[in-house]
Structures are given as structure tokens and as C-alpha cells.
Protein backbone atom coordinates (compact mmCIF):
# COMPACT_ATOMS: atom_id res chain seq x y z
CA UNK A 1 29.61 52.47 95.97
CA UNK A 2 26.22 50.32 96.62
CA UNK A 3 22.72 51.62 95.53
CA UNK A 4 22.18 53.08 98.94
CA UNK A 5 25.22 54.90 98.87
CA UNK A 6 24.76 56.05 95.21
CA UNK A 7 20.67 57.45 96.26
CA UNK A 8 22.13 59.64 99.16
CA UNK A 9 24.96 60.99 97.20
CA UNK A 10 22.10 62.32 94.78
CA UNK A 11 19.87 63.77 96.99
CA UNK A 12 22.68 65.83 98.57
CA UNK A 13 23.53 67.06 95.62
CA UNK A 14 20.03 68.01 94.52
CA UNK A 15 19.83 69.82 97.73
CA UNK A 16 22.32 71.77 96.70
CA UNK A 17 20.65 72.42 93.68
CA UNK A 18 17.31 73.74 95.36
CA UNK A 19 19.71 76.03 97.90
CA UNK A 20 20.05 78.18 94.62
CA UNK A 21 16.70 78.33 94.32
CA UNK A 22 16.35 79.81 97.32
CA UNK A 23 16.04 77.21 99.67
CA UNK A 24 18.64 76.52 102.59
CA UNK A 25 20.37 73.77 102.52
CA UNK A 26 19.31 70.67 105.50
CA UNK A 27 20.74 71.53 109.19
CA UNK A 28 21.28 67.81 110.12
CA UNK A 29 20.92 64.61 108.58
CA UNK A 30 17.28 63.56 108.41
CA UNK A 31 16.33 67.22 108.10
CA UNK A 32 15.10 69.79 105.61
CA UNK A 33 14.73 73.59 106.05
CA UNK A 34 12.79 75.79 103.69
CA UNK A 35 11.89 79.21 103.17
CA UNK A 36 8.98 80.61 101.38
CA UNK A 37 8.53 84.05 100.01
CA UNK A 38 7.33 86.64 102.43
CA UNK A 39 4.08 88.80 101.70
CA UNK A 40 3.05 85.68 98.84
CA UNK A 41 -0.43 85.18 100.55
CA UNK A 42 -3.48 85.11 98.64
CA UNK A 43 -7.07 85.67 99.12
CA UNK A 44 -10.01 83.85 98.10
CA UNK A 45 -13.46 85.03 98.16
CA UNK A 46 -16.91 83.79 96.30
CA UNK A 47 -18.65 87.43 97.33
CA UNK A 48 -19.05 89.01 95.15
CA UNK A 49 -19.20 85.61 92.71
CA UNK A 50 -17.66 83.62 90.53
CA UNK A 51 -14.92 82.25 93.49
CA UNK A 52 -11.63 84.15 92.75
CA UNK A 53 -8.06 84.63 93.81
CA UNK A 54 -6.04 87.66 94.39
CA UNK A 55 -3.05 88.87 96.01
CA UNK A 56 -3.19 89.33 99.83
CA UNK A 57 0.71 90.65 100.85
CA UNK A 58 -0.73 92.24 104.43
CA UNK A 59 -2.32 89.24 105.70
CA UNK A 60 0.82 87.35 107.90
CA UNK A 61 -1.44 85.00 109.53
CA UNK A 62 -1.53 82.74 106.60
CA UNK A 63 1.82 83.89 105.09
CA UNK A 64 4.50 80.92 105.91
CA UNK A 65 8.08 82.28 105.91
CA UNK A 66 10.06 79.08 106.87
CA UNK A 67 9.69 75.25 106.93
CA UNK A 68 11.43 72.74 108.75
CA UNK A 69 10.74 68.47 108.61
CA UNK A 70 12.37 66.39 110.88
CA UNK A 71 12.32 62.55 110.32
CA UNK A 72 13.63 60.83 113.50
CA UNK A 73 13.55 57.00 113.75
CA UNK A 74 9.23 57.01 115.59
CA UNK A 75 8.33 60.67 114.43
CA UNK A 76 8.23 62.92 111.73
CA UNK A 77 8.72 66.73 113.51
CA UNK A 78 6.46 69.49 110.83
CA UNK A 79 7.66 73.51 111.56
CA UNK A 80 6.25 76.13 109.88
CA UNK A 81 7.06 79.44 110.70
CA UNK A 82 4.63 82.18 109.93
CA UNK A 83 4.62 86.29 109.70
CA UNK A 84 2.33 86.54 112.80
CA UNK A 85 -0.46 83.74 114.04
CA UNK A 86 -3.99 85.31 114.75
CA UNK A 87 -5.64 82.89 116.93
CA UNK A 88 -8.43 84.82 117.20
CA UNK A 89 -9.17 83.34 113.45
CA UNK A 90 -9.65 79.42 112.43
CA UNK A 91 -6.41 78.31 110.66
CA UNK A 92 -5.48 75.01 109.36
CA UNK A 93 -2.09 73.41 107.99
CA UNK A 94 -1.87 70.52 105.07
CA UNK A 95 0.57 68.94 105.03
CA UNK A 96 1.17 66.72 102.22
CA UNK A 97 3.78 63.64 102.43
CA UNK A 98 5.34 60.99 99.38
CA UNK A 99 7.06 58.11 100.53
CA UNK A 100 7.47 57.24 96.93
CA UNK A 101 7.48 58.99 93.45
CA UNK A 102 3.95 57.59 91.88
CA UNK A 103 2.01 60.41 91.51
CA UNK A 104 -1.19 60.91 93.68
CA UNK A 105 0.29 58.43 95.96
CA UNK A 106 0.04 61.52 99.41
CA UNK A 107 -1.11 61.29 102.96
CA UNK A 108 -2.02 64.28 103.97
CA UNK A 109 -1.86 65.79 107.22
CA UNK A 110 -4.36 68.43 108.62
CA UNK A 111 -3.37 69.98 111.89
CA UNK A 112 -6.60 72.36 112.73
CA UNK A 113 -7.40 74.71 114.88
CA UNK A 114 -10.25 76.74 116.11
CA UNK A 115 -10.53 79.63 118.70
CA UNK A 116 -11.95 77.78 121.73
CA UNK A 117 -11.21 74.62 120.87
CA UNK A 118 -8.41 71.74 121.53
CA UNK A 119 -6.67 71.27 118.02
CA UNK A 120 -6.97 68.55 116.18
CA UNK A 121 -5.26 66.84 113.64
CA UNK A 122 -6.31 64.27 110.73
CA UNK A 123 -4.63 61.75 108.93
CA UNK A 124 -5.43 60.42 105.53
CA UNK A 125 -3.96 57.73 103.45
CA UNK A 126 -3.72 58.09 99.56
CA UNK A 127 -7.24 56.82 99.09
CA UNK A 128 -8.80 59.51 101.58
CA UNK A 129 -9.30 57.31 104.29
CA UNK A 130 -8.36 58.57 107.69
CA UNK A 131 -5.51 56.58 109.17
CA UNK A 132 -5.57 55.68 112.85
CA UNK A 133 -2.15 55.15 113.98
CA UNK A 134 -1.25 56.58 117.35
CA UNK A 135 -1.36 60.76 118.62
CA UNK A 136 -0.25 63.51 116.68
CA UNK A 137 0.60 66.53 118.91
CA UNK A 138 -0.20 70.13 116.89
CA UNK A 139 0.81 73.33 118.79
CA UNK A 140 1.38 76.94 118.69
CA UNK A 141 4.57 78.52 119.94
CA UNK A 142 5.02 82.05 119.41
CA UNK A 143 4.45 82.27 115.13
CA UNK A 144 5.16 78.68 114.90
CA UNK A 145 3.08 75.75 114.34
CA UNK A 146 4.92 72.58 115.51
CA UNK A 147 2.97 69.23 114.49
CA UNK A 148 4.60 65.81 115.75
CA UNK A 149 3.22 62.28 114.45
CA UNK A 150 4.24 58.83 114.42
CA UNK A 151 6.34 57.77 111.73
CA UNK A 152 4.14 54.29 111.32
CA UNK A 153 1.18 56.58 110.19
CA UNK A 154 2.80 56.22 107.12
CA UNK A 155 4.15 53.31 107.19
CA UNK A 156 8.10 54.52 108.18
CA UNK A 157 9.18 54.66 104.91
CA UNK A 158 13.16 55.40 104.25
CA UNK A 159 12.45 58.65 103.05
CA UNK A 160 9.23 61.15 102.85
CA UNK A 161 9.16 64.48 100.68
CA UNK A 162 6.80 67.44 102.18
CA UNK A 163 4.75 70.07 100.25
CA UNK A 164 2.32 72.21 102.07
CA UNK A 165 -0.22 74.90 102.70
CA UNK A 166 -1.76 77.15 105.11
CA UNK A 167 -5.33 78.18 104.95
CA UNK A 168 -7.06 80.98 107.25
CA UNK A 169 -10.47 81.30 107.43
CA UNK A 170 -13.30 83.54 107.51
CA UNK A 171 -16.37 81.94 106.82
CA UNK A 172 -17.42 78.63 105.54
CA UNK A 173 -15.44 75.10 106.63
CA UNK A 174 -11.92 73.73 107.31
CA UNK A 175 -12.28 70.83 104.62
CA UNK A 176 -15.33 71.91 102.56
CA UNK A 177 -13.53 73.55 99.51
CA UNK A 178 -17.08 74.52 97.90
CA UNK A 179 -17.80 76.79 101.34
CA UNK A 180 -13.91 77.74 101.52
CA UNK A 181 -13.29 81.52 101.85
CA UNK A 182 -9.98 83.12 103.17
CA UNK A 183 -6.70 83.64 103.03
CA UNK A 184 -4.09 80.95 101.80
CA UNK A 185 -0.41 80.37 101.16
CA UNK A 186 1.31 77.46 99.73
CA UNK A 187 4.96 76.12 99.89
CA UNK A 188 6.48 77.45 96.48
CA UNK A 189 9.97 77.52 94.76
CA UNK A 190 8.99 79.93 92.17
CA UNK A 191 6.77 82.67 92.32
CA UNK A 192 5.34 81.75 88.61
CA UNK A 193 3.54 78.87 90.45
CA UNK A 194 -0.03 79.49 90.72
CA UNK A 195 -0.92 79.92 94.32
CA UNK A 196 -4.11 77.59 94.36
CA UNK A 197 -3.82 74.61 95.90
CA UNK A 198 -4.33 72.25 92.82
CA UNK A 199 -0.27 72.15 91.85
CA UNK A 200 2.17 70.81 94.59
CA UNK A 201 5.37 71.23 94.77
CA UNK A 202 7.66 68.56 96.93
CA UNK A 203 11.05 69.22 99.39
CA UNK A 204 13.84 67.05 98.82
CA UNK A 205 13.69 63.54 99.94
CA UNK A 206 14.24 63.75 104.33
CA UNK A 207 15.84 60.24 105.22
CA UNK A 208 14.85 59.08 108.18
CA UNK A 209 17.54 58.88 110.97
CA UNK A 210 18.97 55.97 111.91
């Protein structure tokens, strides 16, 4: 059995491994599905101050419930299925995706979107630079949020591993943390992991299809 060989026997067995955890266990091959507690959403507020967290289990605009990546040969296919999508709130998803273990080496991906406005989505390379490689499509459908991007954004690797978060706001700005107030929920295999955004936790490796 060569390297190769060797590598995918391990991941399948270490998704396996997460299935117990509570995750399912990949459809197809170059696929992962997740699911994330229900009713684990969080708010955070500055008013009254200092900022804080707390528990927010009736908000289902932020809360995701499933998660599904998709690496095809030219795209990587992002979707997150949420309790119930409020458009009549500003919302983002952040995606965050390793094409190798060294840690802090992430692109993240931020598909936004605004009442009123056409959605956007940015790109950013490990150094925080935004990466210009091509359209990403983000839209709504029903209580899902499906985000499509070229694979070359990050450089097609043979495998990328997804964490995640959604954020909901209501006041202050998309990607000004020091403004941010709202509701959030973040991809999680274990409830005891704090539910800022400062501690990520990865899917399996997705293999991109031949």
C-alpha cells in the first residue's frame, strides 16, 4: 500500500471516529457532512459594558444545524443549514479553510449579506490579504446558505479541512470585532468548547475529487 493509499485509509477511519462524536459520516467521496447542536447560539452585547457572552437558544437565525463541503475538481461547494434565516437582519458566514496542518496557516471565507443589498463574499489568504481569484457565488435557499468558489483561490490543494461560524448582527460592522454586537454560533464537536470565536475546531480532511 503506497503513501497515498495509506493517508486515505486514515482519514476514513478518523471519520469514523468523529461519527461517534456526533458527526455523520461523508455522503460521497470528496464530501463531508456535519451537524451542530441545535439551540447552541450565543449572544454578544457591550451594553450594558464590559463586552460579554451568554446563551441565546431562541435565536435560529444564527443557530447552524448542519454542514456540508463539497470539493469537486474547480470548486469547493460550502452548505450550512440553519434553524430559520431572517433576512430582514445582516448575517455573515466565515468560513475558515487548511490545506495543510501548520497552524495559523487559514483562508478564510466571508460570504455577507445585507438587507437590500447584492451579497458579497471575501477572500483572504493566511496573511490577511484578500485573494482575487475568480467569482464566488453566495445564496440563500430556503434556511440554507450555499457559497460556491473556485478551488484555485486556494491554490487546489489535495485536501482542505473546514471550521466555521455564523454571526448575526444588530448594530455595529460585519468585520469590525471592536463594534461587533449580535448573535453568533460556531461549528463545535463538544459543547465544553467555548463558543467565541478565538478556538477553531477543523472537519476531517475533504479530498478533492478526481
Amino acid at each position: 500500500m503506497n503513501a497515498r493509499a495509506i493517508t486515505r485509509a486514515a482519514a476514513a477511519l478518523a471519520g469514523m471516529t468523529v461519527a461517534v462524536l456526533g458527526l455523520a459520516v461523508p455522503a460521497q467521496a470528496g464530501q463531508w457532512v456535519g451537524v451542530d447542536p441545535a439551540g447552541d447560539a450565543a449572544a454578544y452585547s457591550c451594553k450594558p459594558g464590559p463586552c460579554h457572552w451568554k446563551a441565546a437558544p431562541r435565536n435560529a437565525s444564527a443557530d447552524m444545524v448542519r454542514q456540508v463541503v463539497t470539493y469537486r475538481h474547480d470548486t469547493i461547494r460550502i452548505t450550512i443549514t440553519l434553524r430559520k434565516v431572517d433576512t430582514s437582519a445582516a448575517f455573515a458566514l466565515s468560513s475558515i479553510l487548511k490545506k495543510n496542518e501548520l497552524v495559523g496557516r487559514y483562508y478564510g471565507v466571508i460570504a455577507q449579506f445585507s438587507p437590500g443589498r447584492t451579497p458579497t463574499v471575501v477572500i483572504r489568504n493566511p496573511h490577511g490579504v484578500p485573494v482575487s481569484c475568480g467569482a464566488a457565488t453566495p445564496r440563500i435557499v430556503g434556511n440554507k446558505i450555499k457559497l460556491v468558489m473556485p478551488s484555485r483561490c486556494v491554490h487546489s490543494p489535495d485536501w482542505i479541512r473546514w471550521s466555521g461560524y455564523m454571526r448575526v448582527i444588530f448594530t455595529g460592522d460585519l468585520d469590525d470585532d471592536a463594534r461587533f454586537e449580535g448573535y453568533f454560533d460556531k461549528f463545535r464537536t463538544d459543547s465544553r468548547t467555548p463558543l467565541n470565536k478565538n478556538t477553531f475546531e477543523f472537519s476531517r480532511r475533504v479530498y478533492r475529487a478526481a
